[in-house]
N, C-alpha and C. Protein backbone atom coordinates (compact mmCIF):
# COMPACT_ATOMS: atom_id res chain seq x y z
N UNK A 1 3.44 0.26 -43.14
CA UNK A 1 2.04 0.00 -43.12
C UNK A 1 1.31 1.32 -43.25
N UNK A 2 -0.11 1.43 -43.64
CA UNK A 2 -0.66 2.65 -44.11
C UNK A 2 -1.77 3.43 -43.03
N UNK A 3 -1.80 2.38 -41.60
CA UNK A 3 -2.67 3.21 -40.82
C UNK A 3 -2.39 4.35 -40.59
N UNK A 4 -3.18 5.20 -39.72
CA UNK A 4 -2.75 6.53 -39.30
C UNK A 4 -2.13 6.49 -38.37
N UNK A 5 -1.44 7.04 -37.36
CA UNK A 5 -0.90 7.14 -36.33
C UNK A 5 -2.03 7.98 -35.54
N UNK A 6 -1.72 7.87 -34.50
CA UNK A 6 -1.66 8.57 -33.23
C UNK A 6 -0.73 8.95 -32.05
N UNK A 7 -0.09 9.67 -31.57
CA UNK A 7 0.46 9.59 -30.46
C UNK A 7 -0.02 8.97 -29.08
N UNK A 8 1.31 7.97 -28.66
CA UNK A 8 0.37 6.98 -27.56
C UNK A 8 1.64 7.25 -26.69
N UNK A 9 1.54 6.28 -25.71
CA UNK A 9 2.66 6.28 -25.00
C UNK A 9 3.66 4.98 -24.44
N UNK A 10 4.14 4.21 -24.67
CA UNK A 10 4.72 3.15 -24.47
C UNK A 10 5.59 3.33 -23.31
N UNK A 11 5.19 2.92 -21.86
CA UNK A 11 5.46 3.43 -20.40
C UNK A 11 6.53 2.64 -19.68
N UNK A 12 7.02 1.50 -20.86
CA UNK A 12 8.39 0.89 -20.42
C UNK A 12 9.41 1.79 -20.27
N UNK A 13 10.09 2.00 -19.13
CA UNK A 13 11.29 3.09 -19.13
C UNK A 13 12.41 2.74 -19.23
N UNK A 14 12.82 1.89 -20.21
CA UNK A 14 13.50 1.97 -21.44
C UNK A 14 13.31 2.11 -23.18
N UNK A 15 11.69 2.43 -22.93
CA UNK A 15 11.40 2.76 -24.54
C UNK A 15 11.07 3.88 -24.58
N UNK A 16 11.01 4.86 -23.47
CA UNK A 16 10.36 6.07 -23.74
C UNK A 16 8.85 6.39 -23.03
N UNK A 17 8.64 7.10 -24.01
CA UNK A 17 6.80 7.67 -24.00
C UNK A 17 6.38 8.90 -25.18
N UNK A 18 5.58 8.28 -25.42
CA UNK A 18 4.88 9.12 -26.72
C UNK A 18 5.16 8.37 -27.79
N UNK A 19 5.36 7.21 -28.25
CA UNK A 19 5.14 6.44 -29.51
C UNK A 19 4.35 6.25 -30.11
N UNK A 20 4.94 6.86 -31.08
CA UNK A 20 3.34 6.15 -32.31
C UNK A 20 2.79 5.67 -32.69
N UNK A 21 1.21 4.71 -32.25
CA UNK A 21 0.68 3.99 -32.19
C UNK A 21 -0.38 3.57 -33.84
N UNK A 22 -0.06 2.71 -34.49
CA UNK A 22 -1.14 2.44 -35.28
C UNK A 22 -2.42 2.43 -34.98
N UNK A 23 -3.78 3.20 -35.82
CA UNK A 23 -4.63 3.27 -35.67
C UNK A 23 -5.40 2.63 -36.79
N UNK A 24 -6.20 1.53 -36.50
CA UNK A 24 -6.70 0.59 -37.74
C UNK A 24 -7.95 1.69 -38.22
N UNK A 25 -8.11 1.31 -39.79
CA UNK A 25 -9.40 2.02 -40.10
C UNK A 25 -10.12 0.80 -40.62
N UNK A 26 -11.21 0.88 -40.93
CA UNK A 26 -12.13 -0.40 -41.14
C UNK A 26 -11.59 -1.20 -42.35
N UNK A 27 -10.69 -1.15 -43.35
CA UNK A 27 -10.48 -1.89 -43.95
C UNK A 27 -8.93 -2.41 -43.31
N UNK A 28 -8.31 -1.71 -42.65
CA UNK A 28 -7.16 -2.74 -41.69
C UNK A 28 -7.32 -3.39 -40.25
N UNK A 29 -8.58 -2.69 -40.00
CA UNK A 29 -8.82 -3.14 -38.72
C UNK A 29 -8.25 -5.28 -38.91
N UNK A 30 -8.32 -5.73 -39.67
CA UNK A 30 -8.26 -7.34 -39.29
C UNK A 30 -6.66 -7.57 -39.23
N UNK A 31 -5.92 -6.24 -40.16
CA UNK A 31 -4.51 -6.84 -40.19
C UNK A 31 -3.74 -7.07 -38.25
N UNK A 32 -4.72 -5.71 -37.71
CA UNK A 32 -4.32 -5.69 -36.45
C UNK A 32 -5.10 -6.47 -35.43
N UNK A 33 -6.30 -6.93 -35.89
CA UNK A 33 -6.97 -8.16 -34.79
C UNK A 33 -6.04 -9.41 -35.22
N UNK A 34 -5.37 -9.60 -35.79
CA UNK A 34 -4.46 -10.71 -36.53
C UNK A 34 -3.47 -10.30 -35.90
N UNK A 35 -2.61 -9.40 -35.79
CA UNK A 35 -1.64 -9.39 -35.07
C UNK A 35 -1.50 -9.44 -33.82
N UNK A 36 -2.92 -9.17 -32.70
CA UNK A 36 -2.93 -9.44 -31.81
C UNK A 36 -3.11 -10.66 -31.33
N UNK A 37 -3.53 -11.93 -32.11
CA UNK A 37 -3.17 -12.89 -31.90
C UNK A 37 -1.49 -13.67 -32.10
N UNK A 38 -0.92 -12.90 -32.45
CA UNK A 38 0.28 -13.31 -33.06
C UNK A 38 0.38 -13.94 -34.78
N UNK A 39 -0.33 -13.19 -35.36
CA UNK A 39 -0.31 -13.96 -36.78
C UNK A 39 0.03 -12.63 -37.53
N UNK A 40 0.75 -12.68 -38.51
CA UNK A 40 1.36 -12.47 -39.66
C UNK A 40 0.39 -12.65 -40.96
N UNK A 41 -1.03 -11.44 -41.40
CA UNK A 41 -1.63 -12.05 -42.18
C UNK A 41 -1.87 -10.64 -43.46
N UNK A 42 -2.25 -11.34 -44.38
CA UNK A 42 -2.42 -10.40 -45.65
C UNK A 42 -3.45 -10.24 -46.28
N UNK A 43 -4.02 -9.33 -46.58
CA UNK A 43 -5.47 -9.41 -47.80
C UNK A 43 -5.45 -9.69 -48.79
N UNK A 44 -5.95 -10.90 -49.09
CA UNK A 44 -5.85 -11.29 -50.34
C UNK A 44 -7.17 -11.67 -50.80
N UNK A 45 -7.58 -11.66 -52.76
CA UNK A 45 -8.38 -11.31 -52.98
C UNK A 45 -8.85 -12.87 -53.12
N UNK A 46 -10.43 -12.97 -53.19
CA UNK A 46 -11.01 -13.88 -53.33
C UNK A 46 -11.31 -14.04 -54.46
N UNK A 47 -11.26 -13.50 -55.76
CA UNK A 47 -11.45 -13.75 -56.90
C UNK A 47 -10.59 -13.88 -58.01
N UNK A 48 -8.97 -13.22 -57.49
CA UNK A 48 -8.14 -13.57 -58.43
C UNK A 48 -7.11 -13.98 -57.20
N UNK A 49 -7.37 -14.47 -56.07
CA UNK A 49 -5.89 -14.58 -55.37
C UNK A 49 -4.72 -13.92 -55.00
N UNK A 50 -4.62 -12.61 -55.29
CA UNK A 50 -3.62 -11.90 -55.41
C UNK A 50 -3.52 -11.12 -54.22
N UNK A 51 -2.27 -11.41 -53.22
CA UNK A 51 -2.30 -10.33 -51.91
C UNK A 51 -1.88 -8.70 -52.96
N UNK A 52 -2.26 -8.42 -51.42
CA UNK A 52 -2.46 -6.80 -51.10
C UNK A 52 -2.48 -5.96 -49.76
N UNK A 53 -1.20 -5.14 -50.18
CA UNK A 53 -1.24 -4.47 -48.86
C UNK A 53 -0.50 -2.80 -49.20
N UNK A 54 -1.26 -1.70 -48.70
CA UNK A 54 -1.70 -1.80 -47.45
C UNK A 54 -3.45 -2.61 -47.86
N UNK A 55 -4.11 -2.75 -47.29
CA UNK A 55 -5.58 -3.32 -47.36
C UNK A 55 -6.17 -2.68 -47.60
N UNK A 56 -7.25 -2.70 -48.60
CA UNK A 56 -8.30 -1.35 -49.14
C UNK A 56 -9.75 -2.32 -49.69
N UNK A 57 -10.80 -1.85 -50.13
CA UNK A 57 -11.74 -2.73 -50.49
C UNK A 57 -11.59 -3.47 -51.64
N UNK A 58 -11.05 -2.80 -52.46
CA UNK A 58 -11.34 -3.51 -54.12
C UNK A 58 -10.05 -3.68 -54.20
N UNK A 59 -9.89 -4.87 -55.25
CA UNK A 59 -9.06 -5.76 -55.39
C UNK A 59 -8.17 -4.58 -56.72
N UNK A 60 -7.21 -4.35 -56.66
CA UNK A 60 -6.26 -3.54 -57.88
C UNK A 60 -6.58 -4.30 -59.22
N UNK A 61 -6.20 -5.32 -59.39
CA UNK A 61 -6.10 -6.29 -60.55
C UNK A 61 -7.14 -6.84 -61.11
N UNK A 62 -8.78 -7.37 -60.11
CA UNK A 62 -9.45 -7.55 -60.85
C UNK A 62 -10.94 -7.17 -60.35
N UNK A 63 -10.72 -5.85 -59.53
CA UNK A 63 -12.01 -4.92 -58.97
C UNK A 63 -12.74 -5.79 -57.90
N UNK A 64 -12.56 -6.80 -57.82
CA UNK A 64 -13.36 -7.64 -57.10
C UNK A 64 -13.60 -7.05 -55.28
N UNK A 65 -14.61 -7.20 -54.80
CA UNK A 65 -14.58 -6.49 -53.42
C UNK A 65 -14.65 -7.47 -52.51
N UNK A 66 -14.75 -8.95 -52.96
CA UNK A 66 -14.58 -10.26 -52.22
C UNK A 66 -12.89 -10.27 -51.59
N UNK A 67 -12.89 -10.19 -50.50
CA UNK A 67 -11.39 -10.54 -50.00
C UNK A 67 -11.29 -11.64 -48.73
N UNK A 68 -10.05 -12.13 -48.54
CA UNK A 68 -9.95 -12.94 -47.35
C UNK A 68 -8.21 -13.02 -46.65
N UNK A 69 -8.14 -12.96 -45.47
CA UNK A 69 -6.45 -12.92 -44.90
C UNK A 69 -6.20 -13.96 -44.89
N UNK A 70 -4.86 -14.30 -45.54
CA UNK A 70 -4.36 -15.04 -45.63
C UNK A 70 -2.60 -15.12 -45.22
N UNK A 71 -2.71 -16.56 -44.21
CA UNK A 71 -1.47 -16.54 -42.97
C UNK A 71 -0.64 -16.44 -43.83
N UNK A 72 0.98 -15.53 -43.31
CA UNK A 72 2.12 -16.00 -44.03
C UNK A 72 3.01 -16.35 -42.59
N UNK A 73 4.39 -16.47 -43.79
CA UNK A 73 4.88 -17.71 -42.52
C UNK A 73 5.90 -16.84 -41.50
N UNK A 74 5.60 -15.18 -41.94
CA UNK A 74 6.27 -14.36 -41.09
C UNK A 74 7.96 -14.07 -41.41
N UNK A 75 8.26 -14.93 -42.46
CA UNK A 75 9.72 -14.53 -42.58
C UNK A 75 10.17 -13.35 -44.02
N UNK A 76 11.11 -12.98 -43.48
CA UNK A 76 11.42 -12.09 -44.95
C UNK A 76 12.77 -11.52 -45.10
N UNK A 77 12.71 -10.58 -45.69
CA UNK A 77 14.20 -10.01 -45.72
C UNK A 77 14.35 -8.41 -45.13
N UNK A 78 15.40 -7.92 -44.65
CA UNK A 78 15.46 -6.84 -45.05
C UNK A 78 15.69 -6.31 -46.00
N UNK A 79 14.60 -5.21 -46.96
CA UNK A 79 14.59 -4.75 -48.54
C UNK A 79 15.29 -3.20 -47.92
N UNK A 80 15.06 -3.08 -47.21
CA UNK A 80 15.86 -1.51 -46.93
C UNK A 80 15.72 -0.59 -45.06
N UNK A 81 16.38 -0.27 -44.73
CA UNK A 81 16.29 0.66 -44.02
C UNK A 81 16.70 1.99 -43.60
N UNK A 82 16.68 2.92 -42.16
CA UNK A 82 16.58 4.16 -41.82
C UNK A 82 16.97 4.14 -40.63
N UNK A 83 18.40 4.65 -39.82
CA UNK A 83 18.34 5.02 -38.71
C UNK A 83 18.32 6.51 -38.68
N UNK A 84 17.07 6.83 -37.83
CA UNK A 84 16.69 8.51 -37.85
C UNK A 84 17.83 9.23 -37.00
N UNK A 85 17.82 10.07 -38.07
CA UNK A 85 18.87 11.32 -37.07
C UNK A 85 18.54 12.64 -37.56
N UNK A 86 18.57 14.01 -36.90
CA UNK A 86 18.17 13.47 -35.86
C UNK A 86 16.48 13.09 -35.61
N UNK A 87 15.99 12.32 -34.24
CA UNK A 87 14.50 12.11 -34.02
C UNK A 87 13.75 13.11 -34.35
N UNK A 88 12.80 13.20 -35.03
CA UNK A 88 11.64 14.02 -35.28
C UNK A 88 10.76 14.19 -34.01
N UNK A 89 10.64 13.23 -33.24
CA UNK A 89 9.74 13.30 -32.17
C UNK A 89 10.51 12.57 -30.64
N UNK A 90 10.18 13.93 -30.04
CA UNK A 90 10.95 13.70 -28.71
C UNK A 90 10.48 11.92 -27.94
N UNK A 91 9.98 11.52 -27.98
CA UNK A 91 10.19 9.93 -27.73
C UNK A 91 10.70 9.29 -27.94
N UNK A 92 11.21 9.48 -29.43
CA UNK A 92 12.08 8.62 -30.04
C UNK A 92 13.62 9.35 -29.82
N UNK A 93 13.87 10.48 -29.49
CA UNK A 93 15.23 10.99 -28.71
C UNK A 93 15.20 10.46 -27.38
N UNK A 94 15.18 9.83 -26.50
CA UNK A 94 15.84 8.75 -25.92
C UNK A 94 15.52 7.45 -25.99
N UNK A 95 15.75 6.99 -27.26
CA UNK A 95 16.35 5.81 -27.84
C UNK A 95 17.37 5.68 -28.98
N UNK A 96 18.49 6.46 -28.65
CA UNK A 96 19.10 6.94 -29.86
C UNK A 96 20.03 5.33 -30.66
N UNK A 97 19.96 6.08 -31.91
CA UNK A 97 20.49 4.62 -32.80
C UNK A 97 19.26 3.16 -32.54
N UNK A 98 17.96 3.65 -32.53
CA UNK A 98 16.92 3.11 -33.02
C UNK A 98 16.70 3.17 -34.83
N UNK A 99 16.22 1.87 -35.15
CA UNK A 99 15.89 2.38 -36.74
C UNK A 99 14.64 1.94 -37.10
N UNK A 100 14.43 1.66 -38.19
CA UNK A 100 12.87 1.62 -38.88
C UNK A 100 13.52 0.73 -39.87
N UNK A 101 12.91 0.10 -40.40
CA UNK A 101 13.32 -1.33 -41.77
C UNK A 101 12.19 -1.74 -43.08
N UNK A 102 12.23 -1.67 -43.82
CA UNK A 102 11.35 -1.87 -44.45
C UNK A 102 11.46 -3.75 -44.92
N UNK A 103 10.38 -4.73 -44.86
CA UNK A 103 10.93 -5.66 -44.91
C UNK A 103 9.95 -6.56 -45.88
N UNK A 104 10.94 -7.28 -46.94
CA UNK A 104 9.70 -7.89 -47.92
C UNK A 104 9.85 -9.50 -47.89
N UNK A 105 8.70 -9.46 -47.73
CA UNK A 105 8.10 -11.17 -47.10
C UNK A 105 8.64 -11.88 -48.16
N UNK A 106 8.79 -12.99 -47.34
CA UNK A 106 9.33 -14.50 -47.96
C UNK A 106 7.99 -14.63 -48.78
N UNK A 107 7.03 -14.91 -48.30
CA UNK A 107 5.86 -15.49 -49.35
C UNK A 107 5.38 -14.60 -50.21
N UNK A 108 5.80 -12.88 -50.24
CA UNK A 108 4.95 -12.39 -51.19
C UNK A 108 6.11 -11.50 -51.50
N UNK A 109 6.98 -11.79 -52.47
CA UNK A 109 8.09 -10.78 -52.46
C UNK A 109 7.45 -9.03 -52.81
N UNK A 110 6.16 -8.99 -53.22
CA UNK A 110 5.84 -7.52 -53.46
C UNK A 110 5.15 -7.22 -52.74
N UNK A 111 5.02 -7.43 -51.57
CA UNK A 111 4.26 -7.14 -50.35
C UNK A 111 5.51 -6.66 -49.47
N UNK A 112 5.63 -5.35 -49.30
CA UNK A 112 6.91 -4.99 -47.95
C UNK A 112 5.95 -3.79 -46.59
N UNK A 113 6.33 -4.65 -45.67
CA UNK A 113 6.21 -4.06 -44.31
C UNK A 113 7.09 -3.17 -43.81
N UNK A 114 6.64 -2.16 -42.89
CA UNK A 114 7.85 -1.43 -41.96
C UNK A 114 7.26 -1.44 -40.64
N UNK A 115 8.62 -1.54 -40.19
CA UNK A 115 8.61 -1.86 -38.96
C UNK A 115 10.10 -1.45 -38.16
N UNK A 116 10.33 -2.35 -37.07
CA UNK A 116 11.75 -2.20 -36.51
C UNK A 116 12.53 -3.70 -36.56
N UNK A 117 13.76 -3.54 -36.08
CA UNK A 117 14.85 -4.69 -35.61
C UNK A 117 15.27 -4.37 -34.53
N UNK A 118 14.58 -5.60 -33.43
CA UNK A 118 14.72 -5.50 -32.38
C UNK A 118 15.77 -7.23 -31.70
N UNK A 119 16.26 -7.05 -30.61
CA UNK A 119 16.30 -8.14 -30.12
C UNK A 119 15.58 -9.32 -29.82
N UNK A 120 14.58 -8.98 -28.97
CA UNK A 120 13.57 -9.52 -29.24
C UNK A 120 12.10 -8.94 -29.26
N UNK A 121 10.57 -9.27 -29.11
CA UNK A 121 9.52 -8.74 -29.49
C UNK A 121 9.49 -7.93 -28.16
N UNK A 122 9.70 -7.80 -27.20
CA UNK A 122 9.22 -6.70 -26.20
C UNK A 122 10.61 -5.82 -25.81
N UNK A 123 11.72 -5.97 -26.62
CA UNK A 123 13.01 -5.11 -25.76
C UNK A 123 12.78 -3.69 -26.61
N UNK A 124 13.34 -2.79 -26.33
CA UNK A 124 13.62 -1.35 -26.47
C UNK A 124 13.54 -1.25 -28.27
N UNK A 125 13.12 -0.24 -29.08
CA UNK A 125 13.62 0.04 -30.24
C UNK A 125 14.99 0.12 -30.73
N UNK A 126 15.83 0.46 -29.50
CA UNK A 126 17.16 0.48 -29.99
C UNK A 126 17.90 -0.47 -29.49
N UNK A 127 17.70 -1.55 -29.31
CA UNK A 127 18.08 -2.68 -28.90
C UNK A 127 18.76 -4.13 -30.01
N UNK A 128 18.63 -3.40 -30.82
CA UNK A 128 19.91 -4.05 -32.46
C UNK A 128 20.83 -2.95 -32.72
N UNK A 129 21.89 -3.11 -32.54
CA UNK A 129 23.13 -2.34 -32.97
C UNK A 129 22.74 -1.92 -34.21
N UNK A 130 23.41 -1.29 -34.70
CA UNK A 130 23.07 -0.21 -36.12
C UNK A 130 23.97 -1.08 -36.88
N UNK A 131 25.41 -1.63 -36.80
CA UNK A 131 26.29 -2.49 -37.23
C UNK A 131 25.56 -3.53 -37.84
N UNK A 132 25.04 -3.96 -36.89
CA UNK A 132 24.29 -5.18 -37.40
C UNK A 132 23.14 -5.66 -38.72
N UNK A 133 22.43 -4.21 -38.61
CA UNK A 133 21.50 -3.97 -40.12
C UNK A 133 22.33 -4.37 -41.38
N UNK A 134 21.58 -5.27 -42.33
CA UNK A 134 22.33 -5.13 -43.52
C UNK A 134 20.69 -5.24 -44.84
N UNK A 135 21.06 -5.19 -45.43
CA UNK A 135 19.81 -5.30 -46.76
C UNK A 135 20.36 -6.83 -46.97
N UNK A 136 19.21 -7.65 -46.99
CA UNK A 136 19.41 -8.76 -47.00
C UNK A 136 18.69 -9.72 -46.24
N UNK A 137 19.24 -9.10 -45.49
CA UNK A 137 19.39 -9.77 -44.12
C UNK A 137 18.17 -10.66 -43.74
N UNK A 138 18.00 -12.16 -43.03
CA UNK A 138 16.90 -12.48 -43.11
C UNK A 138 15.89 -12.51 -41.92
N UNK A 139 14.76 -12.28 -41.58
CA UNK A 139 14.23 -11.77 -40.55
C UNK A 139 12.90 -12.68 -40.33
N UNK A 140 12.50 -12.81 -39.07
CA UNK A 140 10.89 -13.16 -39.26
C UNK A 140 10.57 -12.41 -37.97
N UNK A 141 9.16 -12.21 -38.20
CA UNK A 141 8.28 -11.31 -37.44
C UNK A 141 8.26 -12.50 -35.97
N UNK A 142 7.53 -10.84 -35.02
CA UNK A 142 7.16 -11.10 -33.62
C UNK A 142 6.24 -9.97 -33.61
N UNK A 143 5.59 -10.11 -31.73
CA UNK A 143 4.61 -9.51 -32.11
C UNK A 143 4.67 -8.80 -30.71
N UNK A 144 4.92 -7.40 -30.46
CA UNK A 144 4.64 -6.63 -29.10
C UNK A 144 3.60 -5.77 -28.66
N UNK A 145 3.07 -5.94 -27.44
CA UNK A 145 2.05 -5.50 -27.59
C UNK A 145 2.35 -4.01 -26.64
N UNK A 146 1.86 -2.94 -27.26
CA UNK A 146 2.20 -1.68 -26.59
C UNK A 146 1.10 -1.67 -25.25
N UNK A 147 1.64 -1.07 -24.08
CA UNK A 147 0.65 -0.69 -22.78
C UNK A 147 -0.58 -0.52 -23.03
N UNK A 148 -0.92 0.01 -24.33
CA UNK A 148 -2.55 0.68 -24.62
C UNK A 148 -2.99 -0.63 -25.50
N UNK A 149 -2.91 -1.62 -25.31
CA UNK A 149 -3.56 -2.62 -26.00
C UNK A 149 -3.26 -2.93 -27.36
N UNK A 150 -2.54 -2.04 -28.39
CA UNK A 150 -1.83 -2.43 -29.54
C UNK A 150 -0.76 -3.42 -29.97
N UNK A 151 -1.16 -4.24 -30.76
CA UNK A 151 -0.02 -5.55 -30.92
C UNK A 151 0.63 -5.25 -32.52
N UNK A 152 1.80 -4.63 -32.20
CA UNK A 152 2.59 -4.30 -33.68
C UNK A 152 4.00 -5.58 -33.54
N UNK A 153 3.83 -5.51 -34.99
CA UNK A 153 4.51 -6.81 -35.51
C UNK A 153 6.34 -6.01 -35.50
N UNK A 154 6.86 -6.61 -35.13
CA UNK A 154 8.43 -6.18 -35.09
C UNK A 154 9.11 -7.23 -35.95
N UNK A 155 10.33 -6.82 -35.94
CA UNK A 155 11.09 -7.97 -36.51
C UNK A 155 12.62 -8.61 -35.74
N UNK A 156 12.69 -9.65 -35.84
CA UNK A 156 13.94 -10.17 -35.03
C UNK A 156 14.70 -10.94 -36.52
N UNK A 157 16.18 -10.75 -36.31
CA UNK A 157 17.40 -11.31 -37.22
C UNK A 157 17.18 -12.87 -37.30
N UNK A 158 16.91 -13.56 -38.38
CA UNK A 158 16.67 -15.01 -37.96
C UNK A 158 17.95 -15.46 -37.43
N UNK A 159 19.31 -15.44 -37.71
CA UNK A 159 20.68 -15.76 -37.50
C UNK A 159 21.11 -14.60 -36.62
N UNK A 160 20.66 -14.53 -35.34
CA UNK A 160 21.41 -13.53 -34.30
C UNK A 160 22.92 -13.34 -34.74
C-alpha cells in the first residue's frame, strides 16, 4: 500500500514496539476508514469502472475525478513474498522469521496489496511459519487493529 509510514508502537509483548503504522493522506484516508470497519475496499472510478490502487484523484484510464469504493470479497492469492533478514528496524528484530507478502485479489487480479501472513488477525507478525508461505497460496483478508487506533488489513491462509 502507498501511505506513508510513521513509527508507532504496537504494545502487545509479543509483537514488539515501534511498528510501522500507516498514515492515510486525503486521497486514502477512506481505504483506512473502510478497514476499520472490517471491509476490504477499492477505488474505483465512476466513469469508466476501473479499480485503482494505490488511490489518487484522477482516474489513469479515463482522467475522470468522479470515484467510488467498491467492496471486494477479501480473498486472493499470494503473488509474492519477503522474509526480512536481517530487520531493518529494531521492532521488527524481536519477531524473527516474520514476513511481508504481496497479495493479488481474487476480484481484481491487477490490484496487489502488502501486507503479512499471520495466524490469525490479532497474533504476532511471526506467527506463520516461513515453511508454510508458498506463491499461490490462497488467502483472504482480516483486519487488526494496532493500540493507536489503526485497523491494517492482514492476511490469514484460507486452507490452514
Amino acid at each position: 500500500m502507498s501511505p506513508s509510514v510513521t513509527s508507532g508502537t504496537d504494545n502487545r509483548p509479543d509483537s514488539g514496539s515501534g511498528l510501522l503504522l500507516p498514515v492515510a493522506d486525503d486521497d486514502g484516508a477512506p481505504f483506512w476508514e473502510y478497514a476499520a470497519k472490517g471491509e476490504l475496499r477499492i477505488q474505483a472510478c465512476s466513469g469508466c469502472h476501473e479499480l485503482r490502487f494505490p488511490p489518487r484523484p484522477c482516474c489513469p484510464h479515463c482522467q475522470s475525478f468522479a470515484a467510488h469504493w467498491q467492496r471486494m470479497s477479501g480473498r486472493g492469492r499470494i503473488w509474492s513474498y519477503v522474509l526480512p533478514h536481517p530487520p531493518l528496524l529494531p521492532a521488527y528484530a524481536a519477531l524473527p522469521g516474520y514476513n511481508a507478502i504481496v497479495v493479488e485479489l481474487a476480484d481484481a487480479p491487477r490490484i496487489r496489496l502488502v501486507g503479512n501472513l499471520v495466524a490469525d488477525a490479532d497474533a504476532p507478525l511471526n506467527s506463520v511459519a516461513p515453511a508454510r508461505l508458498r506463491i499461490g497460496a490462497p488467502v483472504k483478508a482480516a483486519f487488526h487493529t494496532m493500540p493507536q487506533g489503526v485497523t491494517v488489513p492482514r492476511w490469514l491462509l484460507e486452507r490452514p
